[in-house]
N, C-alpha and C. Protein backbone atom coordinates (compact mmCIF):
# COMPACT_ATOMS: atom_id res chain seq x y z
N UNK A 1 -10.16 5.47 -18.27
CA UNK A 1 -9.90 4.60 -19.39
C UNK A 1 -8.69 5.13 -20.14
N UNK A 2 -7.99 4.20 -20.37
CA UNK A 2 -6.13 4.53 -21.02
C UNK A 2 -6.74 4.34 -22.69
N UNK A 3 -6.30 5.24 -23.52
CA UNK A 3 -5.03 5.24 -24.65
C UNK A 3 -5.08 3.95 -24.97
N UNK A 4 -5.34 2.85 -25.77
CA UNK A 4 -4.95 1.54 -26.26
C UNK A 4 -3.44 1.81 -27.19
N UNK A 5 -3.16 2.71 -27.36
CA UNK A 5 -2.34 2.81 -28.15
C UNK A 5 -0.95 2.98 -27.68
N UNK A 6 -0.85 3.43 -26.09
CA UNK A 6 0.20 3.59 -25.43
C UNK A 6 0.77 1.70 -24.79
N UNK A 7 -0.24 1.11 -24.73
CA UNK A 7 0.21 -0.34 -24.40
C UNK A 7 0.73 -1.09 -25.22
N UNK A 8 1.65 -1.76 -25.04
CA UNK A 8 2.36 -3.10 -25.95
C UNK A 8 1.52 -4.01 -26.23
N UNK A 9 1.22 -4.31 -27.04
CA UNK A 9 0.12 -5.80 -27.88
C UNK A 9 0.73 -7.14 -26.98
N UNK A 10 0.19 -7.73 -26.56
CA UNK A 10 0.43 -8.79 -25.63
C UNK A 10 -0.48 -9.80 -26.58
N UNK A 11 -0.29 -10.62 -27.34
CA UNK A 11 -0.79 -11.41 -28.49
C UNK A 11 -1.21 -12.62 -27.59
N UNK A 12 -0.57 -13.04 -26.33
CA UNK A 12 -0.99 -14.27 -25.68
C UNK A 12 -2.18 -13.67 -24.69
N UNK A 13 -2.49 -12.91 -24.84
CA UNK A 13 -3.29 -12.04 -23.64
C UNK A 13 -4.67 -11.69 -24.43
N UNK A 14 -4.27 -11.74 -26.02
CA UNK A 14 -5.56 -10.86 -26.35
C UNK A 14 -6.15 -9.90 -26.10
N UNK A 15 -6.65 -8.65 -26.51
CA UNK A 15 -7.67 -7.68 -26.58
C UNK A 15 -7.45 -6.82 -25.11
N UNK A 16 -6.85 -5.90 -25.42
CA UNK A 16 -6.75 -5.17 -24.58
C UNK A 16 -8.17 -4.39 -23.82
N UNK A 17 -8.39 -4.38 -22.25
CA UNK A 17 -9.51 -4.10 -21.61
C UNK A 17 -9.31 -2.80 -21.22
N UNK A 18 -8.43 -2.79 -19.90
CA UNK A 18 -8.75 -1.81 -19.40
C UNK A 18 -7.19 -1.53 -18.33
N UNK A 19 -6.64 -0.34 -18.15
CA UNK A 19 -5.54 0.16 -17.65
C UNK A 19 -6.09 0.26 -16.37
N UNK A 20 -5.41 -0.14 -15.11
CA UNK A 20 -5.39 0.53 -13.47
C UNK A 20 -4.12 1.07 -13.20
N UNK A 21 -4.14 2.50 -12.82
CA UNK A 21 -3.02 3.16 -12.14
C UNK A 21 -3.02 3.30 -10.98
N UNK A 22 -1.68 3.02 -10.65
CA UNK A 22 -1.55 3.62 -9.05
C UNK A 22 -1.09 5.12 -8.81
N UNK A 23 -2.14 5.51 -7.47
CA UNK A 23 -2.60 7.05 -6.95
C UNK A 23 -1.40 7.83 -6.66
N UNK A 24 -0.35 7.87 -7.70
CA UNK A 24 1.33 8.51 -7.48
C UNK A 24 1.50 9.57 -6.30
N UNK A 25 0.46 10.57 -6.83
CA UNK A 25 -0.01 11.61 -5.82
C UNK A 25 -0.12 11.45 -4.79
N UNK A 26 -1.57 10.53 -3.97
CA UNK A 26 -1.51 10.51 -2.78
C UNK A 26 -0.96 9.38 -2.28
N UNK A 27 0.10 8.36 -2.49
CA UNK A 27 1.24 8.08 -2.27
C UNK A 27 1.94 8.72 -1.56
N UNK A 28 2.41 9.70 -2.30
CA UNK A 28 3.56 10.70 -1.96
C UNK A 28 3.12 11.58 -1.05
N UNK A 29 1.49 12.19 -1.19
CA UNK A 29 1.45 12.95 -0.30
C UNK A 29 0.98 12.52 1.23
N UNK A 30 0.90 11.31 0.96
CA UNK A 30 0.22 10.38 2.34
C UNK A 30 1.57 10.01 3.18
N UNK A 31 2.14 9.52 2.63
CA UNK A 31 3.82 9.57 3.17
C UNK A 31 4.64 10.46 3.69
N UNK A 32 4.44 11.90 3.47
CA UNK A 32 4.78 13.29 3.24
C UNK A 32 4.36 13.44 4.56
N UNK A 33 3.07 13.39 4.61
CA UNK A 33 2.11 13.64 5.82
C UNK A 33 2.39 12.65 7.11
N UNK A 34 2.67 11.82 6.79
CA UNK A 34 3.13 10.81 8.11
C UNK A 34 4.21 11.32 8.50
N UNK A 35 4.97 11.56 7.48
CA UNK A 35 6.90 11.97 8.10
C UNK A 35 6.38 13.49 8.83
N UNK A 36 5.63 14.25 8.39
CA UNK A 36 5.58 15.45 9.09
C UNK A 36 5.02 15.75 10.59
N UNK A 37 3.56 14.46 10.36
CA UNK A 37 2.79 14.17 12.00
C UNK A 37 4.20 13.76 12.86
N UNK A 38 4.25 12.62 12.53
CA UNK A 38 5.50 11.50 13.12
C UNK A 38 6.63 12.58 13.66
N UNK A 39 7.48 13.61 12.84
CA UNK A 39 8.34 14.15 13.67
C UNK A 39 7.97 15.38 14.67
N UNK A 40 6.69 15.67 14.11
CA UNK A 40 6.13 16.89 14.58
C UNK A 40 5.58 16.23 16.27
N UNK A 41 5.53 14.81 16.57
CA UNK A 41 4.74 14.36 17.62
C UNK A 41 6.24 14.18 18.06
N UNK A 42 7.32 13.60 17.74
CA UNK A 42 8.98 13.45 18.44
C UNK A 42 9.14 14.88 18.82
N UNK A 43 9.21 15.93 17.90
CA UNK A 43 9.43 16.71 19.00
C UNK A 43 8.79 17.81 20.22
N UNK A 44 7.90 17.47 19.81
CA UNK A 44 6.60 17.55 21.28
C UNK A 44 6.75 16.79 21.99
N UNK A 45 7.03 15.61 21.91
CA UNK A 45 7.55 14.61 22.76
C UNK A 45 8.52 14.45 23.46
N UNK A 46 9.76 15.24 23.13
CA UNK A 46 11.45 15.68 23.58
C UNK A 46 11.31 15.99 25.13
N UNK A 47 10.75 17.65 24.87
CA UNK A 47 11.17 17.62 26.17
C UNK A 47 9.91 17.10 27.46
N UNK A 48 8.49 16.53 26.67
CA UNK A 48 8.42 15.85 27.94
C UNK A 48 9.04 14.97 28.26
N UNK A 49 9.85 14.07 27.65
CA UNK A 49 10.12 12.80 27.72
C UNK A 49 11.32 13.15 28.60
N UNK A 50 12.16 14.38 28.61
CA UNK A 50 13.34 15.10 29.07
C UNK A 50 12.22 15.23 30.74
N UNK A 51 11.70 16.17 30.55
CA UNK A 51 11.38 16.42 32.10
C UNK A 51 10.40 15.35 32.65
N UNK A 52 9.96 14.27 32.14
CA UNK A 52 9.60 12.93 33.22
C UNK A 52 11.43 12.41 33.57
N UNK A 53 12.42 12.36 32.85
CA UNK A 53 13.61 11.80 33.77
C UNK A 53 14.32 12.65 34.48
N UNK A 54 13.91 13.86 34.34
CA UNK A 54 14.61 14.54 35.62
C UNK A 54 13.85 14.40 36.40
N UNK A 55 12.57 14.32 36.33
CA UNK A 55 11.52 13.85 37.49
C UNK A 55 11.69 13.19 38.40
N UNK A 56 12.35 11.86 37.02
CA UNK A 56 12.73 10.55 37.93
C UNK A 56 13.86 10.94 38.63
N UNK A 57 15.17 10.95 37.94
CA UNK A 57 16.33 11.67 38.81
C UNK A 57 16.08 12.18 39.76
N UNK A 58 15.36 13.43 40.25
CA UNK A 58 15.17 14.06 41.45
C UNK A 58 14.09 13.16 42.53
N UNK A 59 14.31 12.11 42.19
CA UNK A 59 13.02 11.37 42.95
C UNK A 59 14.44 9.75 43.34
N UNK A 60 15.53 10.32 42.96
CA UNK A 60 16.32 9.06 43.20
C UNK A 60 16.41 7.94 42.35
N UNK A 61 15.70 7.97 41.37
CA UNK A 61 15.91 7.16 40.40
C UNK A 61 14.69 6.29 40.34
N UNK A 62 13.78 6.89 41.49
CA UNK A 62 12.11 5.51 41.09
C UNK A 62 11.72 6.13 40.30
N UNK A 63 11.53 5.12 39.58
CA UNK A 63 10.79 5.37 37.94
C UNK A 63 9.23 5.60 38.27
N UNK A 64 8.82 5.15 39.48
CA UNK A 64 7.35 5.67 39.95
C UNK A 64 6.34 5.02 38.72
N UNK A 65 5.14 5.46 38.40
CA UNK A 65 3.90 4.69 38.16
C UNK A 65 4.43 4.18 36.25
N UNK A 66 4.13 3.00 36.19
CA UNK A 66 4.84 2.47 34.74
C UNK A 66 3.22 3.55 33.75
N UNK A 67 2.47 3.60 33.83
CA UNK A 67 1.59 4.09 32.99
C UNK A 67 1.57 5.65 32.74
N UNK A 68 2.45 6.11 33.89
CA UNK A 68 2.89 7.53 33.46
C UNK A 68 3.88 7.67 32.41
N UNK A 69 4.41 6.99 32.80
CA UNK A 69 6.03 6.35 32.22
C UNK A 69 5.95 6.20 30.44
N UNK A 70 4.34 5.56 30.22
CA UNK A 70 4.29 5.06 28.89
C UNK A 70 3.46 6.26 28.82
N UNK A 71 3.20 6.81 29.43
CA UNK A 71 2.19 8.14 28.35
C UNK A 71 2.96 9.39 28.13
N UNK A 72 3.96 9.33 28.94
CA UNK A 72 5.01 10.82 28.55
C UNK A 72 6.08 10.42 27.07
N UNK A 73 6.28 8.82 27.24
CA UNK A 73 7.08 8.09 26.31
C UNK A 73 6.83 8.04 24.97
N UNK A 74 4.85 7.94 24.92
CA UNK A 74 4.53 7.57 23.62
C UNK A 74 4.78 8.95 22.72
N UNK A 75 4.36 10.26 22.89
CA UNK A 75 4.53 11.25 21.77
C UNK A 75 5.75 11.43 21.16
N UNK A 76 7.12 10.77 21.88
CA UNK A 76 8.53 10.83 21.66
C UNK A 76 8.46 9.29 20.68
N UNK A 77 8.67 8.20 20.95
CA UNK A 77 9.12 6.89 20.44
C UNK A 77 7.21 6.88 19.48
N UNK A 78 6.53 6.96 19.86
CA UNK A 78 5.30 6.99 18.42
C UNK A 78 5.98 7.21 17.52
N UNK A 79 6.21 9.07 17.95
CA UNK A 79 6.62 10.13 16.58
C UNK A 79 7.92 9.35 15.70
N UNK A 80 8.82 9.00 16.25
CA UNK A 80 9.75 8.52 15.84
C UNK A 80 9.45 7.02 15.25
N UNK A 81 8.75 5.94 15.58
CA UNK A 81 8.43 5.25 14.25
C UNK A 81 7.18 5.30 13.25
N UNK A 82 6.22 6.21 13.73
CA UNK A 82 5.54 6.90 12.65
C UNK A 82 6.30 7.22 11.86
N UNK A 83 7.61 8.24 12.06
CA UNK A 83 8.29 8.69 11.19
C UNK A 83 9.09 7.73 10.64
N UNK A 84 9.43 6.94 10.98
CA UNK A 84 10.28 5.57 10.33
C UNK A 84 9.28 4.84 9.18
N UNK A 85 8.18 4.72 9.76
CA UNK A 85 7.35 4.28 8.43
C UNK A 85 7.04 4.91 7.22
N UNK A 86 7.25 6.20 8.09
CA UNK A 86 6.88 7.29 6.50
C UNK A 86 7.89 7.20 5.76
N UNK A 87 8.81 7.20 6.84
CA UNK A 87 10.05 7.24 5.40
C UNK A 87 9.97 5.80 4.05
N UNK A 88 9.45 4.70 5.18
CA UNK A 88 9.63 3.98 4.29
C UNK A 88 8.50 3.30 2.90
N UNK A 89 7.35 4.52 3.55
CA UNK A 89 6.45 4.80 2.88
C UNK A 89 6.62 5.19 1.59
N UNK A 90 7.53 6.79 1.82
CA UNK A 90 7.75 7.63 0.66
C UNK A 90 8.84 6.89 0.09
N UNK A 91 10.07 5.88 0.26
CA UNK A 91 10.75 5.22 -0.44
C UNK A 91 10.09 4.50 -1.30
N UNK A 92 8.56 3.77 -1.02
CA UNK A 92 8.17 2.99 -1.64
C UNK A 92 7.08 4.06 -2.92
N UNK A 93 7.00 5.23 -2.50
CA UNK A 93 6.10 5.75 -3.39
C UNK A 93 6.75 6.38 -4.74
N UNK A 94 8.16 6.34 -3.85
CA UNK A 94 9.22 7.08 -5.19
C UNK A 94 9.27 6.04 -6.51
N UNK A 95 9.86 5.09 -5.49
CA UNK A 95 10.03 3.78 -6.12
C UNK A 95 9.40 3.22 -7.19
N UNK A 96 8.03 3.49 -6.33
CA UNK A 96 6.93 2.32 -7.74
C UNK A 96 6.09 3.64 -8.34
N UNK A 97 7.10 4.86 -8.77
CA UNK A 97 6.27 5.92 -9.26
C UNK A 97 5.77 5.28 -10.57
N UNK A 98 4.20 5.32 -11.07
CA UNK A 98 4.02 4.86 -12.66
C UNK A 98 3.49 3.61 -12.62
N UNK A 99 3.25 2.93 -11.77
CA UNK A 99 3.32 1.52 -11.22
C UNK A 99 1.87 1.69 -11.93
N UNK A 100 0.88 0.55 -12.63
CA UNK A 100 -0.45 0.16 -13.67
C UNK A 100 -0.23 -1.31 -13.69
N UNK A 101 -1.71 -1.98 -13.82
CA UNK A 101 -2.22 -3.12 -13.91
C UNK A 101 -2.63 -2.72 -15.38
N UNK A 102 -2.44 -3.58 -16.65
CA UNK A 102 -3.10 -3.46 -17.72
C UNK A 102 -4.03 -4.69 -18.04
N UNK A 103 -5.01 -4.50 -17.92
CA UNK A 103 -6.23 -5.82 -17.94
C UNK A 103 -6.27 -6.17 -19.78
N UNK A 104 -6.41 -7.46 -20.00
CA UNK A 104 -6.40 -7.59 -21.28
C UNK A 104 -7.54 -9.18 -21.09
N UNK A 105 -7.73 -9.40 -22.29
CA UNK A 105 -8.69 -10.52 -22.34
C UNK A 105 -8.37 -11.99 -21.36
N UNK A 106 -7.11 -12.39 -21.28
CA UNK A 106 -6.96 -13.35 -21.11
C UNK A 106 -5.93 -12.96 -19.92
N UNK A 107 -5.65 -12.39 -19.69
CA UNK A 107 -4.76 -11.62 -18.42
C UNK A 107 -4.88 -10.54 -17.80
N UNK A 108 -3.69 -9.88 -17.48
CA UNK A 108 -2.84 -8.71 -17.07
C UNK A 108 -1.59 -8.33 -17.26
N UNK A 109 -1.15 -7.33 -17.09
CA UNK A 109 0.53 -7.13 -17.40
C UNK A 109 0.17 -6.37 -15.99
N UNK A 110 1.12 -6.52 -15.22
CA UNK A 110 1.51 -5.50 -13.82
C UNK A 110 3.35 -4.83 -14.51
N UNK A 111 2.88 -3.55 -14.70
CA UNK A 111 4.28 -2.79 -14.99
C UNK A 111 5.07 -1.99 -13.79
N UNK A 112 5.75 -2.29 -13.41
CA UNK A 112 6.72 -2.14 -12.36
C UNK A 112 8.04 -1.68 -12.18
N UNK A 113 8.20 -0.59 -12.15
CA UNK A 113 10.19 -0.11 -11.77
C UNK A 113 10.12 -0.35 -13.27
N UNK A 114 9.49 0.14 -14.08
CA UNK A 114 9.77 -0.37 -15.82
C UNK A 114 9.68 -1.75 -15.97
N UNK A 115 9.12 -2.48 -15.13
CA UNK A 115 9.55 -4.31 -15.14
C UNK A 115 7.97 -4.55 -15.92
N UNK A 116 7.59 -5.25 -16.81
CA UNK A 116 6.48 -5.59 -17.46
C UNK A 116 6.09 -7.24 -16.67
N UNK A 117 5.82 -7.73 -15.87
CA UNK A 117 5.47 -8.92 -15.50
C UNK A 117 3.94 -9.20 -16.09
N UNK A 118 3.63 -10.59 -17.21
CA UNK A 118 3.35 -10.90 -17.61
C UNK A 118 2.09 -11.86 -17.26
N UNK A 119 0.62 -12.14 -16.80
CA UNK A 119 0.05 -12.99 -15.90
C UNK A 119 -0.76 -13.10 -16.46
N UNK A 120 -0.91 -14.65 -16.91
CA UNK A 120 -2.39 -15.11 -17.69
C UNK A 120 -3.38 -15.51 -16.93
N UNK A 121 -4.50 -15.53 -17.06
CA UNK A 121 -5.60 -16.07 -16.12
C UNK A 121 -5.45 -17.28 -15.63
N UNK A 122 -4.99 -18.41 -16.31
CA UNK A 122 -4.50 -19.57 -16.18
C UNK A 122 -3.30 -19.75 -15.17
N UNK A 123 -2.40 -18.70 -15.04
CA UNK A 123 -1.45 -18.88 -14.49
C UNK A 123 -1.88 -18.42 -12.76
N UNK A 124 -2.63 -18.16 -12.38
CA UNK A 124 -2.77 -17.81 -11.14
C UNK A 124 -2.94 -19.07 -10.17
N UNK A 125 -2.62 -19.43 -9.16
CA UNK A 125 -3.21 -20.12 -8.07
C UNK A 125 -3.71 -20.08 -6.90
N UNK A 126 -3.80 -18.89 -6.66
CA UNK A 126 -4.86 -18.39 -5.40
C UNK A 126 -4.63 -16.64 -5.69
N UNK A 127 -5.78 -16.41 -5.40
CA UNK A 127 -6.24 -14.57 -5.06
C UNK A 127 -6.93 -14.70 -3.59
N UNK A 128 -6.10 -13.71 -3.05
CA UNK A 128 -6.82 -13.77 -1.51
C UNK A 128 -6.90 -12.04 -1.23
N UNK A 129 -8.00 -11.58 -0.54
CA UNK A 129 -8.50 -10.08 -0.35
C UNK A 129 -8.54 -10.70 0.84
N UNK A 130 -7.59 -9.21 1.36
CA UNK A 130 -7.31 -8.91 2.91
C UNK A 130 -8.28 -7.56 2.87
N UNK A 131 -8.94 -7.45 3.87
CA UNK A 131 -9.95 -6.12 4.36
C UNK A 131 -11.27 -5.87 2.80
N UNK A 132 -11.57 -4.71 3.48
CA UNK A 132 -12.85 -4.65 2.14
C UNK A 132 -12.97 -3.06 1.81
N UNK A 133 -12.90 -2.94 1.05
CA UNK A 133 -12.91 -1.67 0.17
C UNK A 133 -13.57 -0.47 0.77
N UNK A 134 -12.88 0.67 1.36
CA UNK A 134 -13.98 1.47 1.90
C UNK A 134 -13.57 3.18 1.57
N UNK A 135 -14.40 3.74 1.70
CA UNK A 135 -13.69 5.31 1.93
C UNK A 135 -13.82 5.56 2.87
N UNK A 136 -12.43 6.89 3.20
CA UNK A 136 -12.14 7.47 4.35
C UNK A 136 -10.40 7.44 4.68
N UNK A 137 -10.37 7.71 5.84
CA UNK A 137 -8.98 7.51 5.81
C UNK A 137 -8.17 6.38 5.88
N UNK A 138 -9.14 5.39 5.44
CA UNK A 138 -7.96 3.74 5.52
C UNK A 138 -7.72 3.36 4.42
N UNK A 139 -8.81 4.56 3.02
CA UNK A 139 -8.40 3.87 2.17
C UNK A 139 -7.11 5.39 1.58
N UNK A 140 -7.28 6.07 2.23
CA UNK A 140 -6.08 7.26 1.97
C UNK A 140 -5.02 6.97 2.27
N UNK A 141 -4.80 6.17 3.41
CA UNK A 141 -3.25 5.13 3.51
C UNK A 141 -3.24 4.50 2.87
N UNK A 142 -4.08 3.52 2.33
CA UNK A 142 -3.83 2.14 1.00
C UNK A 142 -4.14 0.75 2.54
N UNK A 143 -4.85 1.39 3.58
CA UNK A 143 -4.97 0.13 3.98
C UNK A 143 -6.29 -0.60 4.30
N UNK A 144 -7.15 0.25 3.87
CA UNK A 144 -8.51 -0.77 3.62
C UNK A 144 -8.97 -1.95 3.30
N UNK A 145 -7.81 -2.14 1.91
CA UNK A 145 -8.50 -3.58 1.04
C UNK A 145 -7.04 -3.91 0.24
N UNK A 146 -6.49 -5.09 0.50
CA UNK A 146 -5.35 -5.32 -0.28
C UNK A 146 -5.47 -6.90 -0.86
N UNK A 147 -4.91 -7.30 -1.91
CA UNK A 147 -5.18 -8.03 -2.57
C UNK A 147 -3.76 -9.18 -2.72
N UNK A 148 -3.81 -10.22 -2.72
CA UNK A 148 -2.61 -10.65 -2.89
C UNK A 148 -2.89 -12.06 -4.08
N UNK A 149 -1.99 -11.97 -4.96
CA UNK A 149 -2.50 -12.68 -6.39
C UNK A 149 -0.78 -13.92 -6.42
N UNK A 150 -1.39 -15.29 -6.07
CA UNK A 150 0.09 -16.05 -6.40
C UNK A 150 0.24 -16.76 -7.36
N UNK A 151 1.32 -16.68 -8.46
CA UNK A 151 1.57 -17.48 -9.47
C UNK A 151 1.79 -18.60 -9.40
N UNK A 152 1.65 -19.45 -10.54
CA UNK A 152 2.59 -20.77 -10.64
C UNK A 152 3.84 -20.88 -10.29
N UNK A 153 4.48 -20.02 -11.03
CA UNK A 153 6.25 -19.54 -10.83
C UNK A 153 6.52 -19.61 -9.19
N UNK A 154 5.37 -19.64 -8.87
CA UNK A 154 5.64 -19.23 -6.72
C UNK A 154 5.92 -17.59 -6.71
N UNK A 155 5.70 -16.39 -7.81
CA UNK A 155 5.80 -15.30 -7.25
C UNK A 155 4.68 -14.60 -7.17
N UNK A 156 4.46 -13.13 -6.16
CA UNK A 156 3.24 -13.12 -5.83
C UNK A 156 3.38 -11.76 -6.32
N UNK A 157 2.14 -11.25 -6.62
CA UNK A 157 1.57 -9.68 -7.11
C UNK A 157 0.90 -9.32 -5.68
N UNK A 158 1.04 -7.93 -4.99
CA UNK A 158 0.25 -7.27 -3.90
C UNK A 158 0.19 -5.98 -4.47
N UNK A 159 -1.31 -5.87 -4.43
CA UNK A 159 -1.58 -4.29 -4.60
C UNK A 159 -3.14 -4.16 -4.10
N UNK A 160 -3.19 -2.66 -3.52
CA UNK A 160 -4.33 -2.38 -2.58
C UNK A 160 -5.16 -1.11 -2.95
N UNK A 161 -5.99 -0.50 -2.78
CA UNK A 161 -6.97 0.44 -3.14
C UNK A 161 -6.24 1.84 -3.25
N UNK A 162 -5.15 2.02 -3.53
CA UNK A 162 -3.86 2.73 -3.94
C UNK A 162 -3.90 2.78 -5.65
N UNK A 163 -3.81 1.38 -6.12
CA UNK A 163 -4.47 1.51 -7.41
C UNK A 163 -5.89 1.78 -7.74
N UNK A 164 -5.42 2.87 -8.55
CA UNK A 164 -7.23 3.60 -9.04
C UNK A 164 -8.30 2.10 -9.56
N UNK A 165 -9.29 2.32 -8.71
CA UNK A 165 -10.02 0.91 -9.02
C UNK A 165 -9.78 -0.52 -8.45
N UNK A 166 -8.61 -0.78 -7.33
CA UNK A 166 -7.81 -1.14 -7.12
C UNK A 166 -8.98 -2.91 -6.87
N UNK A 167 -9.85 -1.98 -6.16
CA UNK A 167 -11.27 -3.20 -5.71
C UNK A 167 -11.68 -3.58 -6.66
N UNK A 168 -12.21 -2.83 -7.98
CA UNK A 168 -12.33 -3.32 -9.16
C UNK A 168 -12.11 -4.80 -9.74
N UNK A 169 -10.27 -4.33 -10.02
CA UNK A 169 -9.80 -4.71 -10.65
C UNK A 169 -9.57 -6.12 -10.02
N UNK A 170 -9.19 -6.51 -8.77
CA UNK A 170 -8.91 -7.00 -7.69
C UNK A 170 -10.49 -8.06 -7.71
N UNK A 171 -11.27 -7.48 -7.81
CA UNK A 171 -12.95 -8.51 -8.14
C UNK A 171 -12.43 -9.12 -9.72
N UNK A 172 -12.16 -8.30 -9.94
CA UNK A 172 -12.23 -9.02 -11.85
C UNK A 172 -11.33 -10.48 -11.71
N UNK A 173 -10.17 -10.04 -11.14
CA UNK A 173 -9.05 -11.21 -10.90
C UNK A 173 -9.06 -11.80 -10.09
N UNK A 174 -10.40 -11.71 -9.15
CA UNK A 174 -10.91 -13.16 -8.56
C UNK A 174 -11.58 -14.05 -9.08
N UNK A 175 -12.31 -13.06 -10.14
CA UNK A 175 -13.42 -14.05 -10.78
C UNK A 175 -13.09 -14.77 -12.06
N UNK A 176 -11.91 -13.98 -12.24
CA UNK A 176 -11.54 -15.06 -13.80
C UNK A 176 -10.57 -16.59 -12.89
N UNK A 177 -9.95 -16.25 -11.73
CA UNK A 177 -9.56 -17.14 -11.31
C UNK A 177 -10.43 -18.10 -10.54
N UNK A 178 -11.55 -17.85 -10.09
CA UNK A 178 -12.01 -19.18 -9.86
C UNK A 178 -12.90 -19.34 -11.09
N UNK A 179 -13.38 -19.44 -12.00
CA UNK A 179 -14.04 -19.61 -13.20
C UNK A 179 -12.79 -19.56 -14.29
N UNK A 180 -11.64 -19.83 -14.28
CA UNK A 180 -10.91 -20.06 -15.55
C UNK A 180 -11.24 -19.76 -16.23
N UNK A 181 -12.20 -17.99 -16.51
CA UNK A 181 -12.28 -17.85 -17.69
C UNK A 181 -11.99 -16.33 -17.32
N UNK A 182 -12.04 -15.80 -18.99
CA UNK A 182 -11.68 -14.21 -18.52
C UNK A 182 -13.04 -13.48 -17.74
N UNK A 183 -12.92 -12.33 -17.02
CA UNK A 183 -13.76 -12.08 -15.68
C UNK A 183 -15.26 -11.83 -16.47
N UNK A 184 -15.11 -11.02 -17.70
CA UNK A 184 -16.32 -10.50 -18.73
C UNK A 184 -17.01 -9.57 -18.02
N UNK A 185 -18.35 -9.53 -18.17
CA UNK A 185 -18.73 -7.92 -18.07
C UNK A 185 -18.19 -6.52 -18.28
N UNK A 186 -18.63 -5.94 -17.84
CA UNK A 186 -17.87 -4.39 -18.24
C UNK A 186 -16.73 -4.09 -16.92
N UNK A 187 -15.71 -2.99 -17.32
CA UNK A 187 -14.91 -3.15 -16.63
C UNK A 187 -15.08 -1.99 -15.42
């Protein structure tokens, strides 16, 4: 539970509820960890991937059984876009460092890159939950349960069990949107 005093009064929103942060930490360190598996499997992967083509070379150039072919291949080209994702993992963790949902009576504020985007209950037109909330390691990537919220404006909010409460919050803003009213109960 946040500080009421650190949030901006949102007067069309009413009554401030309840703050969700996103997990800055394991963000960064989940990203961290991919770039390190990911290159650590490329270069374990080097020189087999080196001595299956001299293989081939000394064999005249038959590339011989395709399933050998893909299992000496994968620890090299895996590692290497594992590691491509991490990177673009940790770009995104730098990025949206600070990133919070602020729940208020009649809305939310999603604060972003310093960007305050503004969302009344009214203003939503579909909430759709991709996967379902779990522990373990799918929700240590952020890919367990993700949420996708679309405005009137046509722009869309995505955020996934990355934000602390992320399922929570993500139930609350289903239920004020199909009941047009604010979600109520406790938060």
């Amino acid at each position: 539970m946040s500080d009421t005093s650190e949030h901006r009064s949102h007067d069309r929103l009413s009554g401030f509820v309840r703050s969700y942060r996103a997990n800055d930490r394991r963000r960064l360190t989940t990203a961290i960890g991919m770039l390190v598996v990911g290159l650590l499997s490329a270069l374990i992967g080097i020189p087999i991937f080196q001595a299956r083509q001299e293989q081939i070379s000394s064999q005249g150039g038959n590339p011989g059984n395709p399933m050998t072919n893909a299992l000496t291949s994968f620890p090299l080209f895996g590692g290497l876009i594992l590691a491509a994702f991490a990177c673009w993992r940790l770009g995104h963790a730098i990025a949206t460092r600070g990133e919070r949902f602020d729940e208020y009576e009649r809305g939310f504020v999603h604060l972003r890159r310093g960007v305050e985007d503004v969302v009344e209950w009214s203003g939503i037109t579909s909430v759709r939950r991709v996967g379902e909330a779990r522990e373990g390691w799918r929700q240590t990537l952020g890919i367990d349960c993700r949420y996708v919220v679309k405005r009137r404006e046509g722009r869309t909010i995505r955020f996934n069990t990355q934000i602390a409460d992320g399922d929570v919050l993500g139930n609350r803003i289903e239920r004020a949107f199909r009941s047009g009213q604010p979600p109520g109960g406790p938060a």
